[in-house]
PDB file of N, CA and C in Angstrom:
ATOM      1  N   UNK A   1     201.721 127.830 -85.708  1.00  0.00           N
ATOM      2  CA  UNK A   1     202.487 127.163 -84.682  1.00  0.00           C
ATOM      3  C   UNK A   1     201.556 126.289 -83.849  1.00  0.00           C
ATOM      4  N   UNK A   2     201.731 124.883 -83.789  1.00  0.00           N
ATOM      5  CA  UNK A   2     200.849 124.029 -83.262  1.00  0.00           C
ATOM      6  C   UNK A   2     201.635 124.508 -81.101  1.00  0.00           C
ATOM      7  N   UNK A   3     200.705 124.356 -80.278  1.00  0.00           N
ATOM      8  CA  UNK A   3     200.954 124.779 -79.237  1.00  0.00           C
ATOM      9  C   UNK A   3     201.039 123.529 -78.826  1.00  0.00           C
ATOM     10  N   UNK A   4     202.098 123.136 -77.261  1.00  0.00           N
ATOM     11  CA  UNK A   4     202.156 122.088 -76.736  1.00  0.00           C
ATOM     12  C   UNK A   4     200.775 122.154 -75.673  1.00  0.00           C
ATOM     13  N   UNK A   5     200.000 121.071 -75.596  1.00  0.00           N
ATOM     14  CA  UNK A   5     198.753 120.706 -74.623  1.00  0.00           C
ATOM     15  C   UNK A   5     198.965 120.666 -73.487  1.00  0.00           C
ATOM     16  N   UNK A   6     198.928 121.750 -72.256  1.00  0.00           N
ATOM     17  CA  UNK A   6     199.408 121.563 -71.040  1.00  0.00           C
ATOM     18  C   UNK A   6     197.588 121.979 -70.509  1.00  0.00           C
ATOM     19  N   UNK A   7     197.786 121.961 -69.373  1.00  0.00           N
ATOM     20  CA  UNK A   7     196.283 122.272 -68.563  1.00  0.00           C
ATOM     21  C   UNK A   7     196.245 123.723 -68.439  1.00  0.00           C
ATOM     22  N   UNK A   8     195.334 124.170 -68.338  1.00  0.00           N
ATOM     23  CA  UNK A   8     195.325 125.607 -68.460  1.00  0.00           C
ATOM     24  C   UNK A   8     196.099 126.227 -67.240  1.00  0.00           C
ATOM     25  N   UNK A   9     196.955 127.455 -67.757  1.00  0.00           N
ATOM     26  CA  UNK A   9     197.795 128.131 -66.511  1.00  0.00           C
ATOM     27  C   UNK A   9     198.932 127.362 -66.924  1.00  0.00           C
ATOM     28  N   UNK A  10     199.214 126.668 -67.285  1.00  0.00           N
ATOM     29  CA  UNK A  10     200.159 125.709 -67.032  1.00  0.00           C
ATOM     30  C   UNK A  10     200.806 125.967 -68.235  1.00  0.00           C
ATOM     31  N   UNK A  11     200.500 126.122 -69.451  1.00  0.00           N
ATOM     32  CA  UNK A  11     201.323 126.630 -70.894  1.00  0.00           C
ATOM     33  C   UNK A  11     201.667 128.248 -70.501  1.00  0.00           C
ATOM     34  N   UNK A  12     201.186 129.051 -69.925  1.00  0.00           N
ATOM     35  CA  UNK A  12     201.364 130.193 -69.892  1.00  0.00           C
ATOM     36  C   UNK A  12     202.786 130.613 -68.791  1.00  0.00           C
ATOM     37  N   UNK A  13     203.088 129.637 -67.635  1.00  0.00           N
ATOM     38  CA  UNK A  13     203.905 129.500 -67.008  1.00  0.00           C
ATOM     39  C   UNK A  13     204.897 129.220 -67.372  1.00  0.00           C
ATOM     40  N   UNK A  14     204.970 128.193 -68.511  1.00  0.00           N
ATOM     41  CA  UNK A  14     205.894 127.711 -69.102  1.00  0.00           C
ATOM     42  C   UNK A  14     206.802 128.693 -69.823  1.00  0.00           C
ATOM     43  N   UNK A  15     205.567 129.294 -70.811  1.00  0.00           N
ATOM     44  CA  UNK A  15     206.639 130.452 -71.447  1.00  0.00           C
ATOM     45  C   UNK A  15     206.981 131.296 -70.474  1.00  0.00           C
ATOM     46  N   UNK A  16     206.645 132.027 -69.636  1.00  0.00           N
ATOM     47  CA  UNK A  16     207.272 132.779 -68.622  1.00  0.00           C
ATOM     48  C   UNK A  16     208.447 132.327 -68.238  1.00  0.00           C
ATOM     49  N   UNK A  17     208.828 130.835 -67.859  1.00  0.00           N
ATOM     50  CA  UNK A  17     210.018 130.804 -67.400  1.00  0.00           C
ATOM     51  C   UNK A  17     211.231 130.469 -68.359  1.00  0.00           C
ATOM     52  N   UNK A  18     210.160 129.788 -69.456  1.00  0.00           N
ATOM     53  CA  UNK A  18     211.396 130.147 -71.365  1.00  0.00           C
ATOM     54  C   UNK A  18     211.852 131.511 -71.392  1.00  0.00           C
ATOM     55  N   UNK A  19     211.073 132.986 -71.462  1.00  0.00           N
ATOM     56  CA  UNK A  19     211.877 133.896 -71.169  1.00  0.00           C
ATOM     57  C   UNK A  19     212.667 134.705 -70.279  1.00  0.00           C
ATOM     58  N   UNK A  20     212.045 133.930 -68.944  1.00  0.00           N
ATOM     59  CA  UNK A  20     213.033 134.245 -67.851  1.00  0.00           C
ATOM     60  C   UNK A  20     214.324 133.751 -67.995  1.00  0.00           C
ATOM     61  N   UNK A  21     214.125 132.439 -68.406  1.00  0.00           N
ATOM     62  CA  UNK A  21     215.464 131.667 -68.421  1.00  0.00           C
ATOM     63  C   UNK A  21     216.521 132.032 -69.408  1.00  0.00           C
ATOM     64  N   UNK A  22     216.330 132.729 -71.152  1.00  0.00           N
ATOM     65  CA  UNK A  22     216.859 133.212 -72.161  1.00  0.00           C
ATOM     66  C   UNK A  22     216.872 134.971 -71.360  1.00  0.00           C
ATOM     67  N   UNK A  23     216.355 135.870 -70.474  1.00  0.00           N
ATOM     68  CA  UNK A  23     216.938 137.241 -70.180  1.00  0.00           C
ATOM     69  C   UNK A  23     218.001 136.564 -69.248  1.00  0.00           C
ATOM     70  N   UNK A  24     217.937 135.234 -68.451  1.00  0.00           N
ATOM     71  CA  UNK A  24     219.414 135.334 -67.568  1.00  0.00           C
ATOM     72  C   UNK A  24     220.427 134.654 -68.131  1.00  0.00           C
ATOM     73  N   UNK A  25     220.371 134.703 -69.346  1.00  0.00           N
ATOM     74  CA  UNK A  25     221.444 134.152 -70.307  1.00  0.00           C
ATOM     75  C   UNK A  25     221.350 132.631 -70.331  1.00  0.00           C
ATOM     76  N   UNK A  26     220.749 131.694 -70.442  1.00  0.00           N
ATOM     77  CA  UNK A  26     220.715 130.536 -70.457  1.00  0.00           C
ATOM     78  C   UNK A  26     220.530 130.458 -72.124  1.00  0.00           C
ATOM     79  N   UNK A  27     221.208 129.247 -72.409  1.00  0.00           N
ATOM     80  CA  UNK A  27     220.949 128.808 -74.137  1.00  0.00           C
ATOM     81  C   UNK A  27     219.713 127.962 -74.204  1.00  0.00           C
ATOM     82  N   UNK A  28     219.686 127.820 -75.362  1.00  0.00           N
ATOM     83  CA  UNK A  28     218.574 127.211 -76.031  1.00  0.00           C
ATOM     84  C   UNK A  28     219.056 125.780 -75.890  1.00  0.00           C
ATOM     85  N   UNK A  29     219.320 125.192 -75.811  1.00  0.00           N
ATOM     86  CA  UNK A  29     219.383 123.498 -75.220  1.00  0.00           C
ATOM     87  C   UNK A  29     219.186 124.059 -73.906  1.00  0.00           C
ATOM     88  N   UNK A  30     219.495 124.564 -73.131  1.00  0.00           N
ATOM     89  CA  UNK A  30     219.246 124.379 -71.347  1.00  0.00           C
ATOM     90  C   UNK A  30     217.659 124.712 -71.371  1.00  0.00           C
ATOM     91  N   UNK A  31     217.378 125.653 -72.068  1.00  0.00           N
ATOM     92  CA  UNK A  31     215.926 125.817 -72.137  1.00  0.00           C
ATOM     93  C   UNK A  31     214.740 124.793 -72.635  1.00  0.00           C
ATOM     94  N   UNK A  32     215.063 124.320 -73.893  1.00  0.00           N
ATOM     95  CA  UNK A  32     214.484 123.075 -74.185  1.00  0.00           C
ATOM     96  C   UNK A  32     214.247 121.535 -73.102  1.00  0.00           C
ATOM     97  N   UNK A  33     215.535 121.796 -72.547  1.00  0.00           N
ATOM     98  CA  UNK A  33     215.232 120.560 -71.580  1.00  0.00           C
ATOM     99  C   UNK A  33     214.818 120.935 -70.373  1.00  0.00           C
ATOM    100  N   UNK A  34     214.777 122.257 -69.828  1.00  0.00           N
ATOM    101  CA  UNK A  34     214.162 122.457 -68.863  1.00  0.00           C
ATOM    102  C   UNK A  34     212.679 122.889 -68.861  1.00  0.00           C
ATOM    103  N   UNK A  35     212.103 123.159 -70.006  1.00  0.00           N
ATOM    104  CA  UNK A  35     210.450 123.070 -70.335  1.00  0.00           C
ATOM    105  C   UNK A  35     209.793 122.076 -70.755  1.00  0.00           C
ATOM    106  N   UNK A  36     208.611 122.052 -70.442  1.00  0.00           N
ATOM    107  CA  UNK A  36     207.569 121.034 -71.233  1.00  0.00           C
ATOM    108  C   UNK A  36     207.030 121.625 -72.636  1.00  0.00           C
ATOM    109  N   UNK A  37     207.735 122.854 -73.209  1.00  0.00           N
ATOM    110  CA  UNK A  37     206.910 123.801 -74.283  1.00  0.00           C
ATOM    111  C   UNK A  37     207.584 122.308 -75.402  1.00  0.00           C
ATOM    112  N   UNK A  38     207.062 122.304 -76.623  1.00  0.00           N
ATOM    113  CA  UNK A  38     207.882 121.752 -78.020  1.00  0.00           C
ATOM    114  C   UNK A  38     209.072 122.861 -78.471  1.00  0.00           C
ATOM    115  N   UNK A  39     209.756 122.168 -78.848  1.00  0.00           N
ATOM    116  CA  UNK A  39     210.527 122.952 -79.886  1.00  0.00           C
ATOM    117  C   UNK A  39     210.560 124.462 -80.391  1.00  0.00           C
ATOM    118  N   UNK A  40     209.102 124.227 -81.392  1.00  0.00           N
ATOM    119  CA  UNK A  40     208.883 124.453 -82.253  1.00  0.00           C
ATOM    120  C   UNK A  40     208.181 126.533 -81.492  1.00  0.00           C
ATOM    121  N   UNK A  41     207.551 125.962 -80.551  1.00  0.00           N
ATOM    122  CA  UNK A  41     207.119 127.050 -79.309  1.00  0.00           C
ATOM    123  C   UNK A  41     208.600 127.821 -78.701  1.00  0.00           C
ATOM    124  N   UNK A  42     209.505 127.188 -78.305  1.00  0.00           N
ATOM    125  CA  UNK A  42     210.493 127.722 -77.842  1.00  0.00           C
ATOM    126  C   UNK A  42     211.470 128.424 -78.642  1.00  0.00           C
ATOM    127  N   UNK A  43     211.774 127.732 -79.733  1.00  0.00           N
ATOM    128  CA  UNK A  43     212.608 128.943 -81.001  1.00  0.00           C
ATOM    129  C   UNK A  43     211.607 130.272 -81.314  1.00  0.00           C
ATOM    130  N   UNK A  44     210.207 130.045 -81.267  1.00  0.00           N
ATOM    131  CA  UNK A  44     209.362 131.359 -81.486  1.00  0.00           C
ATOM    132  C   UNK A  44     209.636 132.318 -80.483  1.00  0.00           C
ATOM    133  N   UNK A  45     209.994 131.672 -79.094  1.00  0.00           N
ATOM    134  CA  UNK A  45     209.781 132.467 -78.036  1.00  0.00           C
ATOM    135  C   UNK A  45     211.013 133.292 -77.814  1.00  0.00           C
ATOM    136  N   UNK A  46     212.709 132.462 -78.428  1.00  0.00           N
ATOM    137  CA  UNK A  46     213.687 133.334 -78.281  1.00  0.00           C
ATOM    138  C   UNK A  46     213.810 134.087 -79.508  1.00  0.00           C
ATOM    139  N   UNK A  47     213.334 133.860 -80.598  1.00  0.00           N
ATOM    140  CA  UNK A  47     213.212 135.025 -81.517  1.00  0.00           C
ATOM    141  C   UNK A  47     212.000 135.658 -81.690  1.00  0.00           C
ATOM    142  N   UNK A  48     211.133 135.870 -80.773  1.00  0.00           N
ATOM    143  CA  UNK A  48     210.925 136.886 -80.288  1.00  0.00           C
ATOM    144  C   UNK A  48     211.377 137.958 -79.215  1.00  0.00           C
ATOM    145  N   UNK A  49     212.064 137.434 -78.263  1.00  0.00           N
ATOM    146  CA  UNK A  49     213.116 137.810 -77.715  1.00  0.00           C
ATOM    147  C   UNK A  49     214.150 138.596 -78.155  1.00  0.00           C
ATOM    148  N   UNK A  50     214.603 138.245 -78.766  1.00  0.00           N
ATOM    149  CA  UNK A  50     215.459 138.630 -80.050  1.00  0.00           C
ATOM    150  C   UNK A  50     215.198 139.406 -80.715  1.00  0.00           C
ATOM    151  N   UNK A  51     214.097 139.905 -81.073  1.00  0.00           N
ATOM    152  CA  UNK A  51     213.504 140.602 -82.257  1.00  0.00           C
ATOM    153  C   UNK A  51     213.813 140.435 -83.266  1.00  0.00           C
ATOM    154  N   UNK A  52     213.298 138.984 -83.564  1.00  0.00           N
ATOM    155  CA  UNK A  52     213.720 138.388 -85.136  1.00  0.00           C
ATOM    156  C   UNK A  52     212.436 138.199 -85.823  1.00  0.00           C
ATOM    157  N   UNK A  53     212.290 137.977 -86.718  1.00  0.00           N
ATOM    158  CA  UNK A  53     210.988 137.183 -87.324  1.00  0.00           C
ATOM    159  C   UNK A  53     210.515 135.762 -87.869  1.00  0.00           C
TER     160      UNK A  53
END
């Protein structure tokens, strides 16, 4: 998984509020446009969430 380039602290925040935002029920388009993560970072992050693989 290529990671999106944020400044340090700053990618780690991000996912924090990708899974804050998917435990208070928000979908995956509201999430995508409300992060700077890629894509590709954010489907990993709700299926992990999920407990998918």
């Amino acid at each position: 998984m290529k990671k999106t380039k944020l400044p340090k602290g700053q990618h780690e925040e991000q996912v924090e509020l990708v899974k804050n935002m998917l435990e208070s029920g928000s979908g995956i388009i509201e999430v995508m446009t409300s992060t700077s993560l890629n894509e590709e970072e954010v489907l990993k992050i709700n299926n992990d969430f999920r407990g998918e693989k």
